[in-house]
C-alpha atoms as a PDB file:
ATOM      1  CA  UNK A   1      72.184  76.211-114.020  1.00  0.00           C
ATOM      2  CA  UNK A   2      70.742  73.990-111.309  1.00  0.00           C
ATOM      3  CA  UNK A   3      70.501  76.106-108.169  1.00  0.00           C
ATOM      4  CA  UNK A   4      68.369  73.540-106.645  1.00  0.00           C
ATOM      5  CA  UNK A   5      71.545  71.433-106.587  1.00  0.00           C
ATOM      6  CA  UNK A   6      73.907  73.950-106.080  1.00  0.00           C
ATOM      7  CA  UNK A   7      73.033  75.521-103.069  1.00  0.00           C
ATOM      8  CA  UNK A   8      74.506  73.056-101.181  1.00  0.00           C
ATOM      9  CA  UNK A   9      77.560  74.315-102.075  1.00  0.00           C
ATOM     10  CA  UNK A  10      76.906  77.979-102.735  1.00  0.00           C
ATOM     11  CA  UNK A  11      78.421  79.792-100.130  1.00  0.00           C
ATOM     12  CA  UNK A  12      81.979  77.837-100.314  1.00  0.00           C
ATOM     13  CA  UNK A  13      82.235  78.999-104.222  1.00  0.00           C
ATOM     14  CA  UNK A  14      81.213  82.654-104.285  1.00  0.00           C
ATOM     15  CA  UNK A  15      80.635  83.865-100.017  1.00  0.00           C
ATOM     16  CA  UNK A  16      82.743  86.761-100.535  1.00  0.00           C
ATOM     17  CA  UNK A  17      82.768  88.740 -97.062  1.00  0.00           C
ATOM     18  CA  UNK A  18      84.718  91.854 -98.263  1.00  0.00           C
ATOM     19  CA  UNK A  19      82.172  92.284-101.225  1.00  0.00           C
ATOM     20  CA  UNK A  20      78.921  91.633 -99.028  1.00  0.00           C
ATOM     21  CA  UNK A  21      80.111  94.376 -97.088  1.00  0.00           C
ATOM     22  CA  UNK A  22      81.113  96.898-100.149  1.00  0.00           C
ATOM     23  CA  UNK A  23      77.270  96.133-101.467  1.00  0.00           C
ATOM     24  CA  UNK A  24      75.659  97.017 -97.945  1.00  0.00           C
ATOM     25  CA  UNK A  25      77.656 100.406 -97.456  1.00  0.00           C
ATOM     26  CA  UNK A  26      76.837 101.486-101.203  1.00  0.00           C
ATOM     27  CA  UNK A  27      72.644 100.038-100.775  1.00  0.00           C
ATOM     28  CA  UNK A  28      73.213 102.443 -97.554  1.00  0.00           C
ATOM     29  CA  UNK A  29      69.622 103.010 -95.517  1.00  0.00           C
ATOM     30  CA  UNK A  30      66.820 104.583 -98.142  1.00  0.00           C
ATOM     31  CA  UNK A  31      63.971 103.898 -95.916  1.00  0.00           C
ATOM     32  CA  UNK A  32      62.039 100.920 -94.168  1.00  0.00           C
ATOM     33  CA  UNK A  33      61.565  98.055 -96.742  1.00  0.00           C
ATOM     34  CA  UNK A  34      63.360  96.187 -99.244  1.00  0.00           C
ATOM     35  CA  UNK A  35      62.958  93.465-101.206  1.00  0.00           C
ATOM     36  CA  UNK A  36      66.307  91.622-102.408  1.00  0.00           C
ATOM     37  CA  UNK A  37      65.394  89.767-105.646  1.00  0.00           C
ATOM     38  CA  UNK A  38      67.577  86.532-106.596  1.00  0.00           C
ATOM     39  CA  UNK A  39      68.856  86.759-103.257  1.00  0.00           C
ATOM     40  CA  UNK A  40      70.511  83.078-103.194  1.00  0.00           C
ATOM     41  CA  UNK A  41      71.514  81.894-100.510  1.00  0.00           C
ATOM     42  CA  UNK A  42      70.797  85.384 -98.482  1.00  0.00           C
ATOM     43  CA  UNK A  43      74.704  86.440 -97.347  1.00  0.00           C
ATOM     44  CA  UNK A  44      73.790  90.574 -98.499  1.00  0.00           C
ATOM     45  CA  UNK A  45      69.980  90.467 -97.637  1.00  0.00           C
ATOM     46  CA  UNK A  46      71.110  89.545 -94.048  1.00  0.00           C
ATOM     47  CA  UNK A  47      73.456  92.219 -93.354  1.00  0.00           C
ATOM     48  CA  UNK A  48      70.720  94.490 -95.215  1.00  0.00           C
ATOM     49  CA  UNK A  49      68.520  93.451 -92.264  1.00  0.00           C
ATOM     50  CA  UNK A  50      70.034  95.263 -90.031  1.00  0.00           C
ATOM     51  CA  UNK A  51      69.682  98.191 -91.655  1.00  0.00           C
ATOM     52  CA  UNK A  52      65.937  98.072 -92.530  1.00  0.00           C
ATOM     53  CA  UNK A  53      62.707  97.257 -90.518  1.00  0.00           C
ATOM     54  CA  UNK A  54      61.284  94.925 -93.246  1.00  0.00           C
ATOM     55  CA  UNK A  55      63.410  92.684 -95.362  1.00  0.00           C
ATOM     56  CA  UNK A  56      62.220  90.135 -97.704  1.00  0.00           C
ATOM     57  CA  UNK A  57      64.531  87.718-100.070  1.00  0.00           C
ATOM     58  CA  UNK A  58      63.316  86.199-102.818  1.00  0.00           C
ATOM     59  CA  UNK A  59      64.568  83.916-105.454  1.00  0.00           C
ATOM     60  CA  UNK A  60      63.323  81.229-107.648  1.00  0.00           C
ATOM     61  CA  UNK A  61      65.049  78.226-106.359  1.00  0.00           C
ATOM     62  CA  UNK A  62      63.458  76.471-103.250  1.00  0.00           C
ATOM     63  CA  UNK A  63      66.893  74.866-102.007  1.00  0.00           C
ATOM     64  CA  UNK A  64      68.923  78.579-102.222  1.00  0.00           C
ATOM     65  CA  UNK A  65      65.432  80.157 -99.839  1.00  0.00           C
ATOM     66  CA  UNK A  66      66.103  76.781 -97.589  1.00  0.00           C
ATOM     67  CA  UNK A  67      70.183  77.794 -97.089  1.00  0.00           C
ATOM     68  CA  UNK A  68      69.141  81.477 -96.849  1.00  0.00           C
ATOM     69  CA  UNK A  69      66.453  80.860 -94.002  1.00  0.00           C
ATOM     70  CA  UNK A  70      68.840  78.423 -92.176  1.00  0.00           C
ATOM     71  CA  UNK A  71      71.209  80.940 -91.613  1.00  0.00           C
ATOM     72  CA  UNK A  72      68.747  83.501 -90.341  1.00  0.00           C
ATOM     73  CA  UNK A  73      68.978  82.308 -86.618  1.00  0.00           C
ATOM     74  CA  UNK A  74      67.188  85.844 -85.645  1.00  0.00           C
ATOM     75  CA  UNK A  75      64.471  85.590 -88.094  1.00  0.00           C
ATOM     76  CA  UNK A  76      65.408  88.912 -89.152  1.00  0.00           C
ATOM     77  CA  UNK A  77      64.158  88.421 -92.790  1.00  0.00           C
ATOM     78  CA  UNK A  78      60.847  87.174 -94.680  1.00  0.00           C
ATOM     79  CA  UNK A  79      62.148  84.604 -97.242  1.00  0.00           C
ATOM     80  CA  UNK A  80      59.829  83.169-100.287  1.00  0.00           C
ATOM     81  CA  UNK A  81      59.892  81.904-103.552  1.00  0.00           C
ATOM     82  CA  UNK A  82      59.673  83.910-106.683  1.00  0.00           C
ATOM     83  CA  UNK A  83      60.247  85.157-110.157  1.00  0.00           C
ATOM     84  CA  UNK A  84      62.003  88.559-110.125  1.00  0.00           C
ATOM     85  CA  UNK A  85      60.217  89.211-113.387  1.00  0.00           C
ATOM     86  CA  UNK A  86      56.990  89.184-111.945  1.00  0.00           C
ATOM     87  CA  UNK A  87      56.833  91.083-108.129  1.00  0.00           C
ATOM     88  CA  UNK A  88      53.480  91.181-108.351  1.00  0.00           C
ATOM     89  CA  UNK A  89      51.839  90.031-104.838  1.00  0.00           C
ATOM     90  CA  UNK A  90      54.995  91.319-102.744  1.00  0.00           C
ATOM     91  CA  UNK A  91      53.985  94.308-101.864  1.00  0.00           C
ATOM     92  CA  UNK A  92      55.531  97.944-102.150  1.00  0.00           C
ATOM     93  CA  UNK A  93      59.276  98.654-100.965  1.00  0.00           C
ATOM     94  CA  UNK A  94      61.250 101.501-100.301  1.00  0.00           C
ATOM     95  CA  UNK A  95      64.154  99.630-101.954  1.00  0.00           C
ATOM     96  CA  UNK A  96      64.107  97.317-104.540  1.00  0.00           C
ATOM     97  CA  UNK A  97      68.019  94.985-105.245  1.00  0.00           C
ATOM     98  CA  UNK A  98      68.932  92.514-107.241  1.00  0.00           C
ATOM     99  CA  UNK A  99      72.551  92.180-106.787  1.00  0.00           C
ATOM    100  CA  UNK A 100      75.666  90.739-107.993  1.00  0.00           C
ATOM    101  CA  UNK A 101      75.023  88.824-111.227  1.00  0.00           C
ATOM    102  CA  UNK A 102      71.590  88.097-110.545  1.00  0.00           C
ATOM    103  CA  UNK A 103      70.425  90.175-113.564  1.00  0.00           C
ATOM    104  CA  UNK A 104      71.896  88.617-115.805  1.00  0.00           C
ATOM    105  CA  UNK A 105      69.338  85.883-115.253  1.00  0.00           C
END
């Protein structure tokens, strides 16, 4: 799948308030960073932010980091490009997610 092309249209397929919420309260506040692989088009990573000091979202399609960072008015998150199988060069986290059915990937 394309997410280069579908991230214009992302959030009107899967946004899904009630879940976002459900995945926050069970992630819950297990220190200061946390890195949110395949984070699309970053609906959990920025209600994550304001639970943590240091957020970053990743995922491997440029288009889904664009849609993520647009929404993040506050620049409350650190977004870049990446392959969850490889996290070398981000750092160390308190908290590592990869959410939803990102893993299947």
């Amino acid at each position: 799948m394309n997410y280069d092309i579908l991230a214009r249209y992302y959030d009107a397929l899967v946004k899904d308030d009630e879940a976002t919420r459900h995945w926050v309260h069970w992630i819950g506040s297990a220190g200061n960073t946390l890195l949110d692989c395949a984070c699309g088009s970053g609906e959990i990573t920025r209600q994550l932010a304001e639970k943590y000091e240091d957020v970053q979202g990743m995922d491997l399609s440029p288009a889904m980091i664009e849609a993520a960072a647009a929404k993040d008015t506050d620049h409350q998150v650190t977004w870049s490009t990446g392959n969850m199988t490889d996290l070398s060069g981000f750092g160390t986290f308190d908290v590592i997610t990869c959410l939803c059915d990102s893993v299947n990937y």
